[in-house]
C-alpha atoms as a PDB file:
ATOM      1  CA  UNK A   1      -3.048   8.132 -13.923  1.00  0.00           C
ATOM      2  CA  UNK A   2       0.521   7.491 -14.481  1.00  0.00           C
ATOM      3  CA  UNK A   3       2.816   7.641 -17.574  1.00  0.00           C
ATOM      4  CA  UNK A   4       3.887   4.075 -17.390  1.00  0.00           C
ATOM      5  CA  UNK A   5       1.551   0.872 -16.268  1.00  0.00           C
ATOM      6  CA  UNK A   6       2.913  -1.464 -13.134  1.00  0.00           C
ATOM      7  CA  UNK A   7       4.669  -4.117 -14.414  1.00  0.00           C
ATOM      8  CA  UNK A   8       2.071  -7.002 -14.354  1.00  0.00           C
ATOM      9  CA  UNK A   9       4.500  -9.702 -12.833  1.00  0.00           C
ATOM     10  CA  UNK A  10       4.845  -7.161 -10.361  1.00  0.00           C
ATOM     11  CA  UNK A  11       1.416  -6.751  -9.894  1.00  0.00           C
ATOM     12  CA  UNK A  12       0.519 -10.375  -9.756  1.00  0.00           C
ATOM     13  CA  UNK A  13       3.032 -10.561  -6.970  1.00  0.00           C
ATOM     14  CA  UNK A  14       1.188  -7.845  -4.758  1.00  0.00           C
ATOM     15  CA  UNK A  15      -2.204  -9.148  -5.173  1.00  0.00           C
ATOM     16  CA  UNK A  16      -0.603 -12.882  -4.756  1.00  0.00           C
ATOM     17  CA  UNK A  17       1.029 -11.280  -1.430  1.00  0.00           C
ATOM     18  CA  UNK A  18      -1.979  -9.312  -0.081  1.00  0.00           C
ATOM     19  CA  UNK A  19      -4.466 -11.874  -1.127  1.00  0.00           C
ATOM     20  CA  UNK A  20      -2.485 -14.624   0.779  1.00  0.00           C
ATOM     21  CA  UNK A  21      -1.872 -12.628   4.197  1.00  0.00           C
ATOM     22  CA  UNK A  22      -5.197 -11.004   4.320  1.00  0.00           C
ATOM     23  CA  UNK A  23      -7.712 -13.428   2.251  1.00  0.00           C
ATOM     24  CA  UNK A  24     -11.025 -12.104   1.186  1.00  0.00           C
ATOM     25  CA  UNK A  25     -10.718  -9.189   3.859  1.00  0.00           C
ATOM     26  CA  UNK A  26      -8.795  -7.803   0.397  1.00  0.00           C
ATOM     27  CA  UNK A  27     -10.630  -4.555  -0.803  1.00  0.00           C
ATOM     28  CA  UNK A  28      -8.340  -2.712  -2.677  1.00  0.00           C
ATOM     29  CA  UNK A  29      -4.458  -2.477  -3.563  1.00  0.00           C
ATOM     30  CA  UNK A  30      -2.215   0.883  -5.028  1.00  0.00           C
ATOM     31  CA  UNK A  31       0.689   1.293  -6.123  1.00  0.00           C
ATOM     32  CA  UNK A  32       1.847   4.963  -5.591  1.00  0.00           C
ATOM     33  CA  UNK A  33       5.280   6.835  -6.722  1.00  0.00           C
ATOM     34  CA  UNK A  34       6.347  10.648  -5.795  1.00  0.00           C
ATOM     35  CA  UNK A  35       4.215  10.791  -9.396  1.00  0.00           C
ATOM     36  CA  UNK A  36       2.323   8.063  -9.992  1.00  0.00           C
ATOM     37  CA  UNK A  37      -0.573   6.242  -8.840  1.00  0.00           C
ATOM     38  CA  UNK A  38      -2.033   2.964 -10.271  1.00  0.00           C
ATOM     39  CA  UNK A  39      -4.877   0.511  -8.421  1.00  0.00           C
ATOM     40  CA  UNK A  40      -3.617  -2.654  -9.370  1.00  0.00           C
ATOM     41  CA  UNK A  41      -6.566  -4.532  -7.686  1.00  0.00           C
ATOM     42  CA  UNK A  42     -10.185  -3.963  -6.375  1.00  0.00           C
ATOM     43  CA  UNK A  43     -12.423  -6.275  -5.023  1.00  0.00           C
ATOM     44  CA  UNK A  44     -15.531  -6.567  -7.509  1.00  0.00           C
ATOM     45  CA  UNK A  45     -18.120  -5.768  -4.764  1.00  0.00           C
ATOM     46  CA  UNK A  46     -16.353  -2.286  -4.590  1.00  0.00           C
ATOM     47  CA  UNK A  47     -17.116   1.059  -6.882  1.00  0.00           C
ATOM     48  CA  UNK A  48     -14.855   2.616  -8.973  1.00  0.00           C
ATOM     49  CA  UNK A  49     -14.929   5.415  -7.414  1.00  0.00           C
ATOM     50  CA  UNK A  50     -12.550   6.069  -4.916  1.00  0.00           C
ATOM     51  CA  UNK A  51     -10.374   9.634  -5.704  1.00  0.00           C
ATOM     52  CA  UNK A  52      -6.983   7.713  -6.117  1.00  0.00           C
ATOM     53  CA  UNK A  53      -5.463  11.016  -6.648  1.00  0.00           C
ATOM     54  CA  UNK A  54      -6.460  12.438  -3.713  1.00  0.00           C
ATOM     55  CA  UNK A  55      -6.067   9.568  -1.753  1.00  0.00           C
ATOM     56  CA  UNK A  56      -2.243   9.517  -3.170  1.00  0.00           C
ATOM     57  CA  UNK A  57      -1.259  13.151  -2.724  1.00  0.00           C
ATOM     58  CA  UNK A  58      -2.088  12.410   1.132  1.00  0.00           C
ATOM     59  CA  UNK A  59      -0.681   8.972   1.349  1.00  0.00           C
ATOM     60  CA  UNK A  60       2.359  10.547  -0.510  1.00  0.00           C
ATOM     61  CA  UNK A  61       3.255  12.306   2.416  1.00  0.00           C
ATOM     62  CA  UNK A  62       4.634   9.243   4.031  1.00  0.00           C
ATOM     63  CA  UNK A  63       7.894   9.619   1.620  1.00  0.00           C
ATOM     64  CA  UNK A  64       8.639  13.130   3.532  1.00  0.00           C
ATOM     65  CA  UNK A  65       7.361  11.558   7.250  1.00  0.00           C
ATOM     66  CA  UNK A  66       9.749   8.913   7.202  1.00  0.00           C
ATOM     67  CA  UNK A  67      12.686  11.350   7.497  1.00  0.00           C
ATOM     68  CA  UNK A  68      11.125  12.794  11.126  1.00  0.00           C
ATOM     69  CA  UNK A  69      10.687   9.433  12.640  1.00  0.00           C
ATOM     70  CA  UNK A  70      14.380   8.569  11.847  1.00  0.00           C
ATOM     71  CA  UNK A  71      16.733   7.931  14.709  1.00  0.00           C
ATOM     72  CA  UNK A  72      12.868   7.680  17.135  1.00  0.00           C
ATOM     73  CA  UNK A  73      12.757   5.491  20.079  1.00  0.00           C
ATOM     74  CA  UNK A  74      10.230   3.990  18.328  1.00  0.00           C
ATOM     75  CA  UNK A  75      12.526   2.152  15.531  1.00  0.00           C
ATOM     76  CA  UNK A  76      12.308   2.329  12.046  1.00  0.00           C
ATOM     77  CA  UNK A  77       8.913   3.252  10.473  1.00  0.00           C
ATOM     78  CA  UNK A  78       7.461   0.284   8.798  1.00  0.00           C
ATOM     79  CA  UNK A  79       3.723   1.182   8.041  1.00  0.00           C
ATOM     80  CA  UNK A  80       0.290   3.485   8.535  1.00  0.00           C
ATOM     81  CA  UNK A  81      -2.651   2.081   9.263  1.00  0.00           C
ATOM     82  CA  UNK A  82      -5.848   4.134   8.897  1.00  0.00           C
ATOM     83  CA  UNK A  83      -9.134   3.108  10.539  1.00  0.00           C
ATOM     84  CA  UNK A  84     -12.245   4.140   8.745  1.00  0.00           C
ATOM     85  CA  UNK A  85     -15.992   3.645   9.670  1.00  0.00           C
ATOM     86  CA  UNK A  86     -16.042   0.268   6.723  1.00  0.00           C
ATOM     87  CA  UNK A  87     -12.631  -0.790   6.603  1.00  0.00           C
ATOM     88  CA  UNK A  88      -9.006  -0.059   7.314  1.00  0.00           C
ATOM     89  CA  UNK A  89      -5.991   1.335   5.269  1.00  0.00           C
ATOM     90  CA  UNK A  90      -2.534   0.220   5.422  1.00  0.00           C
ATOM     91  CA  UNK A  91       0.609   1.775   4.055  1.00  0.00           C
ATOM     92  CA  UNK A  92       3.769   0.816   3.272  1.00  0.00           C
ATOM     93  CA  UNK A  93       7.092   2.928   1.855  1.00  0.00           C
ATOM     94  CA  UNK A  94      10.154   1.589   0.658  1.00  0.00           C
ATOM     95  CA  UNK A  95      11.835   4.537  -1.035  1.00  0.00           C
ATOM     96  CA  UNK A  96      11.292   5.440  -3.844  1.00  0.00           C
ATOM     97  CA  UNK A  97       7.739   3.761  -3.919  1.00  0.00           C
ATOM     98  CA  UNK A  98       4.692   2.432  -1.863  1.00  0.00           C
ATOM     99  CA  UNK A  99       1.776   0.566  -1.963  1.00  0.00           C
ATOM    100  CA  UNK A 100      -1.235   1.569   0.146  1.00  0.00           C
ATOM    101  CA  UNK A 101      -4.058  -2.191   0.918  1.00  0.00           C
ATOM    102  CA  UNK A 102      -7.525  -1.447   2.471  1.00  0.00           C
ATOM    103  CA  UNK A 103      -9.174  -4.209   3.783  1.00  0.00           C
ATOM    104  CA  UNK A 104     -12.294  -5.205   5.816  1.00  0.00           C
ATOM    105  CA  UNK A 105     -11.563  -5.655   9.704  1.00  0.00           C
ATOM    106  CA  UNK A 106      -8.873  -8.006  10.603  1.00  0.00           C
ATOM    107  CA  UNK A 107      -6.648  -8.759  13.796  1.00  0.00           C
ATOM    108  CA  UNK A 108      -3.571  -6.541  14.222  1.00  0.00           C
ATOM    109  CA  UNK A 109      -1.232  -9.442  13.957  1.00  0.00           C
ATOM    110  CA  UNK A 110      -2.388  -9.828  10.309  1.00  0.00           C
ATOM    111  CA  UNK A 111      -1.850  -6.153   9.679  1.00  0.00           C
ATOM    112  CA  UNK A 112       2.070  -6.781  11.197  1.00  0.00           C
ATOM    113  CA  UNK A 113       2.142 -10.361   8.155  1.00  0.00           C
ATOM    114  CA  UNK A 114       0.545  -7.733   5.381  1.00  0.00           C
ATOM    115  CA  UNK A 115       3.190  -5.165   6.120  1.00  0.00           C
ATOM    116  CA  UNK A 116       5.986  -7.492   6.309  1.00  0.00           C
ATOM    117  CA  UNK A 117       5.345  -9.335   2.891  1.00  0.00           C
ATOM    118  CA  UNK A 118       4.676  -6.132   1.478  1.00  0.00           C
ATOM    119  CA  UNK A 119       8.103  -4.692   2.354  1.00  0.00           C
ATOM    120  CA  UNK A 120       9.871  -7.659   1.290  1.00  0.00           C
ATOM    121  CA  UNK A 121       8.283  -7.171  -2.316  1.00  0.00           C
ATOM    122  CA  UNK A 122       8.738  -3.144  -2.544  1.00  0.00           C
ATOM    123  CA  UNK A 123      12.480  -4.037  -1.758  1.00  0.00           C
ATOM    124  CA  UNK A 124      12.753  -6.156  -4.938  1.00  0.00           C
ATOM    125  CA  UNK A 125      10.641  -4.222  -7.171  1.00  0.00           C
ATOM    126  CA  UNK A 126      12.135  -1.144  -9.137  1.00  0.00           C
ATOM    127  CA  UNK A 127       9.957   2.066  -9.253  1.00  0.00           C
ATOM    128  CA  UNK A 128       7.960   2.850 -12.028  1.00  0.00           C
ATOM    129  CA  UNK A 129       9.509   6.072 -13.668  1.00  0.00           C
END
């Protein structure tokens, strides 16, 4: 997938973050650069096979979105949340990297906790080259 592996301190601290704000409603977490992408956690009731790639290049647009919602009425972007038919997506970009959690169904306010923890760790982390 990528040249170089996620750090796993790193790592540890997303699941740690993820699995604390959203519990066993966890299904999946990725880590995703302009060139990488790397799953760094999956539930074990899940299959392998989920097109990370293809999930990424879509999810990637969110690096090139953030520059039209600048100066919105809105505020600052801060995440995307997909709904899907078995679950839910959210994203989350802090330039130059993102991480992308799907979960199980969970109130919104937890979806506001998960974005905010994961922002404060993206801030800290540096990008995998």
């Amino acid at each position: 997938m990528g040249r170089e592996s996620v750090d796993s301190r790193f790592a540890d601290e997303l699941r740690s973050v993820c699995r604390t704000t959203v519990g066993d409603e966890l299904r999946s977490i990725t880590y995703f650069t302009e060139d990488d992408v790397e799953q760094v956690y999956l539930r074990s009731d899940l299959s392998r096979t989920a097109d990370l790639v293809g999930f990424a290049e879509q999810e990637r647009m969110g690096f090139r979105s953030q520059s039209a919602y600048r100066n919105s009425q809105l505020g600052e972007y801060e995440a995307t949340i997909r709904m899907f038919e078995n679950g839910y997506l959210t994203r989350v970009i802090e330039e130059p990297h993102g991480v992308w959690v799907t979960t199980d169904d969970m109130s919104m306010d937890r979806f506001e906790e998960l974005t905010t923890a994961l922002k404060a760790v993206l801030e800290d982390a540096p990008a995998i080259e």
